[in-house]
N, C-alpha and C. Protein backbone atom coordinates (compact mmCIF):
# COMPACT_ATOMS: atom_id res chain seq x y z
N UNK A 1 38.85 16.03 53.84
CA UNK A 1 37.96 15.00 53.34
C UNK A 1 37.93 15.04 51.82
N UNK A 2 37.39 14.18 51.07
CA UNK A 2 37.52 13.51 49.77
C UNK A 2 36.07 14.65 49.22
N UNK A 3 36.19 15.31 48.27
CA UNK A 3 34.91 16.04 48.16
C UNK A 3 33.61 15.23 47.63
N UNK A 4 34.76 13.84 46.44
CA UNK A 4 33.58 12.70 46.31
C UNK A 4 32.90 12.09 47.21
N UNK A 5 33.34 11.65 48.09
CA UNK A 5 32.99 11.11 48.87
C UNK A 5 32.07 12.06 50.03
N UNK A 6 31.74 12.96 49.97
CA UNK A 6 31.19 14.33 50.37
C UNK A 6 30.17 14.51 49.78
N UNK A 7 30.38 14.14 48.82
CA UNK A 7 29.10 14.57 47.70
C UNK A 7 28.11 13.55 47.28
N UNK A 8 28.59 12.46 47.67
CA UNK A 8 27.85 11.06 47.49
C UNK A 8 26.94 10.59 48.66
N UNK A 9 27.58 11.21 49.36
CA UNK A 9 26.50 11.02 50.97
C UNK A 9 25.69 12.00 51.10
N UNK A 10 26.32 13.32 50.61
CA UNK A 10 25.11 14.47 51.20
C UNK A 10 24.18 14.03 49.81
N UNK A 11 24.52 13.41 48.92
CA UNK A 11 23.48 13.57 47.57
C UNK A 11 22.50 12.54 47.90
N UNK A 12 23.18 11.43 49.20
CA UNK A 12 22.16 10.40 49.68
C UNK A 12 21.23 10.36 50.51
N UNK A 13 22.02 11.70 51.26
CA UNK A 13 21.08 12.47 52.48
C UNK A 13 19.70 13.06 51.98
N UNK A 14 20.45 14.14 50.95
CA UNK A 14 19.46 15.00 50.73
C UNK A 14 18.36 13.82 49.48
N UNK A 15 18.33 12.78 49.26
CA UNK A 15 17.08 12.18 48.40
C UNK A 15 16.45 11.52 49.50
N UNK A 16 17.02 10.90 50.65
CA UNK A 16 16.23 10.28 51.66
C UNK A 16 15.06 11.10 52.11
N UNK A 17 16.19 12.24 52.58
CA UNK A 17 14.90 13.13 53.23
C UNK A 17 14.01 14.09 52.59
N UNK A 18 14.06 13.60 51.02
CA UNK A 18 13.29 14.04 49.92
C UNK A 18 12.08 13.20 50.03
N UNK A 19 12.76 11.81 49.68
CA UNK A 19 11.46 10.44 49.92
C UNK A 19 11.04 10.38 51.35
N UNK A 20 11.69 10.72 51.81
CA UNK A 20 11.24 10.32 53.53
C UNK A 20 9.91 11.39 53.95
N UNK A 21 9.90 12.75 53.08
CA UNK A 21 9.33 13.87 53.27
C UNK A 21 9.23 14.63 54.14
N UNK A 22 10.68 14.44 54.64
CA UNK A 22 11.55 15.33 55.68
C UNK A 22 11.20 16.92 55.11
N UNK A 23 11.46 17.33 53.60
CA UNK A 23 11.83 18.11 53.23
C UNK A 23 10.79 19.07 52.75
N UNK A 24 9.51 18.78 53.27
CA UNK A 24 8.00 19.03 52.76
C UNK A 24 8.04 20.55 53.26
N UNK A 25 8.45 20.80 54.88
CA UNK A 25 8.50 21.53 55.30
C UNK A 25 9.41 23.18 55.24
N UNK A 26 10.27 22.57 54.69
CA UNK A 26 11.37 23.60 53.54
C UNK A 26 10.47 23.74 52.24
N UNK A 27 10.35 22.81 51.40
CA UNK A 27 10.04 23.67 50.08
C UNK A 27 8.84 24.61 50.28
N UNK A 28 7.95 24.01 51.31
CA UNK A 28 6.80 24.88 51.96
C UNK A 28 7.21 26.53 51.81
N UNK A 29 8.74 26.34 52.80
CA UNK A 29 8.88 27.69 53.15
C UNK A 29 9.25 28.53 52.05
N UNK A 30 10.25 27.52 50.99
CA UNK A 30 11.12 28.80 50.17
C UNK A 30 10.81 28.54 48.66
N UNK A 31 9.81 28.26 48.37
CA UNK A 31 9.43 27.67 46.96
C UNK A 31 7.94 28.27 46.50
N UNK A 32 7.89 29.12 46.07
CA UNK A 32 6.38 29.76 45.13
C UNK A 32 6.07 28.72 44.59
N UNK A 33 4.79 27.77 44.43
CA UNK A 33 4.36 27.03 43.78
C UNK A 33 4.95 25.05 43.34
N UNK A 34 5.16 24.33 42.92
CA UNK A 34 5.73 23.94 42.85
C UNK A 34 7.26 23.36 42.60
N UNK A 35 7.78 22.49 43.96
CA UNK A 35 9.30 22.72 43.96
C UNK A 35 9.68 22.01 42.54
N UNK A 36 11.02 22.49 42.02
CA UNK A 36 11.74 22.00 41.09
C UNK A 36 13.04 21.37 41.07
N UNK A 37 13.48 20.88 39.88
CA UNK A 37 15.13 20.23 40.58
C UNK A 37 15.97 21.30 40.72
N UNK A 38 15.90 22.77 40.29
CA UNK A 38 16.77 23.64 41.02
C UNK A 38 16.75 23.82 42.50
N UNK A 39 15.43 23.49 42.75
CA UNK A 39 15.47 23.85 44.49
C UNK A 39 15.88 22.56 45.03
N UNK A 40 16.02 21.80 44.51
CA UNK A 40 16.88 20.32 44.90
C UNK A 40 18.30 20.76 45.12
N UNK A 41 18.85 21.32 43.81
CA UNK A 41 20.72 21.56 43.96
C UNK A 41 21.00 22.92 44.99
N UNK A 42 19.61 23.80 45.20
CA UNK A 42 19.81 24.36 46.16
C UNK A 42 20.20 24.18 47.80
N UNK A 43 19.04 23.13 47.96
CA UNK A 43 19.06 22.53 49.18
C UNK A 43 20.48 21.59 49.00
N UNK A 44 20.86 21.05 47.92
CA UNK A 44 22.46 20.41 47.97
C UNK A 44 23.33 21.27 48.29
N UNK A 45 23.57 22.58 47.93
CA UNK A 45 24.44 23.41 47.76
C UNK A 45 24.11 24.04 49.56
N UNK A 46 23.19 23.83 49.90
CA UNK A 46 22.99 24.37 51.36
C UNK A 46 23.78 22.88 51.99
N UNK A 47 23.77 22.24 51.69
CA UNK A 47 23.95 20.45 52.77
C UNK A 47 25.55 20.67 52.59
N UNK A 48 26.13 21.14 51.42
CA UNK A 48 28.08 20.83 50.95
C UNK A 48 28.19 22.34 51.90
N UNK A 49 27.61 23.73 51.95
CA UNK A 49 28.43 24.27 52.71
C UNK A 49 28.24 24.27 54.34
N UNK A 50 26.89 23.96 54.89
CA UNK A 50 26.75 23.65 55.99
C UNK A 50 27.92 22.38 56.67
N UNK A 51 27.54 21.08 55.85
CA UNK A 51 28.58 20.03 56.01
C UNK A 51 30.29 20.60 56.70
N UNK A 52 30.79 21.35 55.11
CA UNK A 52 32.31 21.93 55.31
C UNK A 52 32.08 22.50 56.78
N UNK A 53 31.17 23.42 57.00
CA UNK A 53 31.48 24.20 58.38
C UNK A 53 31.42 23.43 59.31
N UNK A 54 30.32 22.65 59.69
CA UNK A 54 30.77 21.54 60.93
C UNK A 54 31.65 20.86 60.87
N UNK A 55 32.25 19.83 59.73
CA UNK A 55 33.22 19.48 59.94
C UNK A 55 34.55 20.34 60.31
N UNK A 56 35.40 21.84 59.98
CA UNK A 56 35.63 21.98 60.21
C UNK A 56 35.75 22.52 61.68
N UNK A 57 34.65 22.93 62.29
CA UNK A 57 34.11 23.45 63.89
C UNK A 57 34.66 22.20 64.29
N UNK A 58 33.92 20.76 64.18
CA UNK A 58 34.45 19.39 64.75
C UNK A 58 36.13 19.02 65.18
N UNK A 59 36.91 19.75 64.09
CA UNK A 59 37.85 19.49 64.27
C UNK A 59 38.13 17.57 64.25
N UNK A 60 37.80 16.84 63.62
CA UNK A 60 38.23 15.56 63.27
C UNK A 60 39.27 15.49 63.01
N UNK A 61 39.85 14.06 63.74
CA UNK A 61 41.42 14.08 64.03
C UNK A 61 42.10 12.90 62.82
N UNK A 62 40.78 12.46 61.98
CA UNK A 62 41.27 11.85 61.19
C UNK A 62 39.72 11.57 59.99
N UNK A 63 40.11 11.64 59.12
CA UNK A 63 38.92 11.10 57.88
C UNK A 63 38.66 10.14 58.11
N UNK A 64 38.82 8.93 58.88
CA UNK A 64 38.12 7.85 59.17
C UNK A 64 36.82 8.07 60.06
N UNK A 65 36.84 9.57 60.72
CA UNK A 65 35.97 9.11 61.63
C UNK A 65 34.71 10.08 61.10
N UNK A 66 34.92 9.89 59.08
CA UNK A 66 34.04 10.51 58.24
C UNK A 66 32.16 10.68 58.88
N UNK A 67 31.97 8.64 58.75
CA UNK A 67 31.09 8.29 59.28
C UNK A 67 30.07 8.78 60.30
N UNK A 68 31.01 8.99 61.59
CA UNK A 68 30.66 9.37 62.91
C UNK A 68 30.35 11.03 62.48
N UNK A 69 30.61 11.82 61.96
CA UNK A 69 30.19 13.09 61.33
C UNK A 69 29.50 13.21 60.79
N UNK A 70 28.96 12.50 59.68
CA UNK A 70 28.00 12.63 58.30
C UNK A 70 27.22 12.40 59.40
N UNK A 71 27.00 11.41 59.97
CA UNK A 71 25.44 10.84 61.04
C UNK A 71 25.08 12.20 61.96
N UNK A 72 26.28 12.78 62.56
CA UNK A 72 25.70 13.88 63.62
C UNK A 72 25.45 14.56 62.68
N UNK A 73 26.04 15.35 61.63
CA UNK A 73 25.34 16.26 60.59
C UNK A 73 24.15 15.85 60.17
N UNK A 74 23.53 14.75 59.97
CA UNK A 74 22.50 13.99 59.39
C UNK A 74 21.65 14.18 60.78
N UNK A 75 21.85 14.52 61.90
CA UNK A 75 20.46 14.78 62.84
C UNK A 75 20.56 16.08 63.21
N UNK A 76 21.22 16.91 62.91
CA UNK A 76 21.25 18.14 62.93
C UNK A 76 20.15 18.75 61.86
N UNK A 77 20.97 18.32 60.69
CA UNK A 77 20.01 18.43 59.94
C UNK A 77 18.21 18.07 59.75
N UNK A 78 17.81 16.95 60.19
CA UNK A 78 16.45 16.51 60.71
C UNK A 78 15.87 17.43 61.71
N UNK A 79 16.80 17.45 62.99
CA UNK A 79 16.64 18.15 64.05
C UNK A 79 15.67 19.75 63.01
N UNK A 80 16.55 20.48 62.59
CA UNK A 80 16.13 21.50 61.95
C UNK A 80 14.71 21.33 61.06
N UNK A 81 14.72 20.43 60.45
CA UNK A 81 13.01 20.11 59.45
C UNK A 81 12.25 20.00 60.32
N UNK A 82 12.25 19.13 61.66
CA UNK A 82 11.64 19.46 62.31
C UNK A 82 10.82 20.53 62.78
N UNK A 83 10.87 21.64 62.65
CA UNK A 83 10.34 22.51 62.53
C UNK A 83 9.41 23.38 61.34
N UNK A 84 8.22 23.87 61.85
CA UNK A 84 7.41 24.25 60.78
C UNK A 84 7.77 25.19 59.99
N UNK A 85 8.61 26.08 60.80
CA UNK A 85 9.35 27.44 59.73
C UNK A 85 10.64 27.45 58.93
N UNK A 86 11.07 25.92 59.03
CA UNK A 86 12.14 25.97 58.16
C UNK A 86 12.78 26.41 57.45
N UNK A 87 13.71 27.13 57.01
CA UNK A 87 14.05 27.48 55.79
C UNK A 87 15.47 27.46 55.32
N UNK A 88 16.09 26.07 54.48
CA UNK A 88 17.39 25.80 54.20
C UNK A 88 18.15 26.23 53.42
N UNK A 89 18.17 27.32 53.56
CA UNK A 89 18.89 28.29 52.04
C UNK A 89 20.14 29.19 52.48
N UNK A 90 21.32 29.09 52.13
CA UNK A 90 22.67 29.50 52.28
C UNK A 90 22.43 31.62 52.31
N UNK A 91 23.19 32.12 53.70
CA UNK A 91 22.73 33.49 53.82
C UNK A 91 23.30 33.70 52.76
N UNK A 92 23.37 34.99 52.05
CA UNK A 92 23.73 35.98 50.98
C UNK A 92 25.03 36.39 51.51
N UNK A 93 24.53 36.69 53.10
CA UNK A 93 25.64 37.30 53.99
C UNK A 93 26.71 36.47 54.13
N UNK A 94 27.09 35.05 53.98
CA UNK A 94 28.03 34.28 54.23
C UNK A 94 29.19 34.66 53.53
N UNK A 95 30.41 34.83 55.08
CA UNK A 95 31.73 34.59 53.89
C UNK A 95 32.04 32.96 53.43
């Protein structure tokens, strides 16, 4: 996949569910006091490597079927805020 084109959707994702106040429930969890725009590029930097891994798990047989991915990643992702203990932050432990 195109990393622009990667980065323009998750950057569209992650402000929706900023305004939408999807994301109330994360900064809750991982933010002392008021959130900032670092914990913004955090939660981005959690959306670009989560993203890479499903798409690759998916195995997509072609970049056209970009679309049909970003959307299941996009309720996966919800799916998860959903919850009161949220917390969207990339392990330490990750290779």
């Amino acid at each position: 996949y195109s990393y622009a084109i990667v980065g323009i959707n998750l950057t569209e994702m992650a402000y929706s569910l900023l305004r939408s106040g999807a994301l109330k429930p994360h900064f809750y969890n991982t933010v002392q006091g008021r959130p900032e725009l670092k914990h913004f590029h955090q939660l981005y930097c959690y959306l670009v490597y989560e993203f890479d891994k499903f798409w690759v798990s998916e195995k997509p047989e072609s970049i056209m079927q970009f679309n049909q991915y970003r959307e299941q990643f996009h309720e996966v992702v919800k799916t998860l805020l959903r919850s009161p203990d949220v917390s969207l932050k990339l392990d330490s432990n990750s290779n």
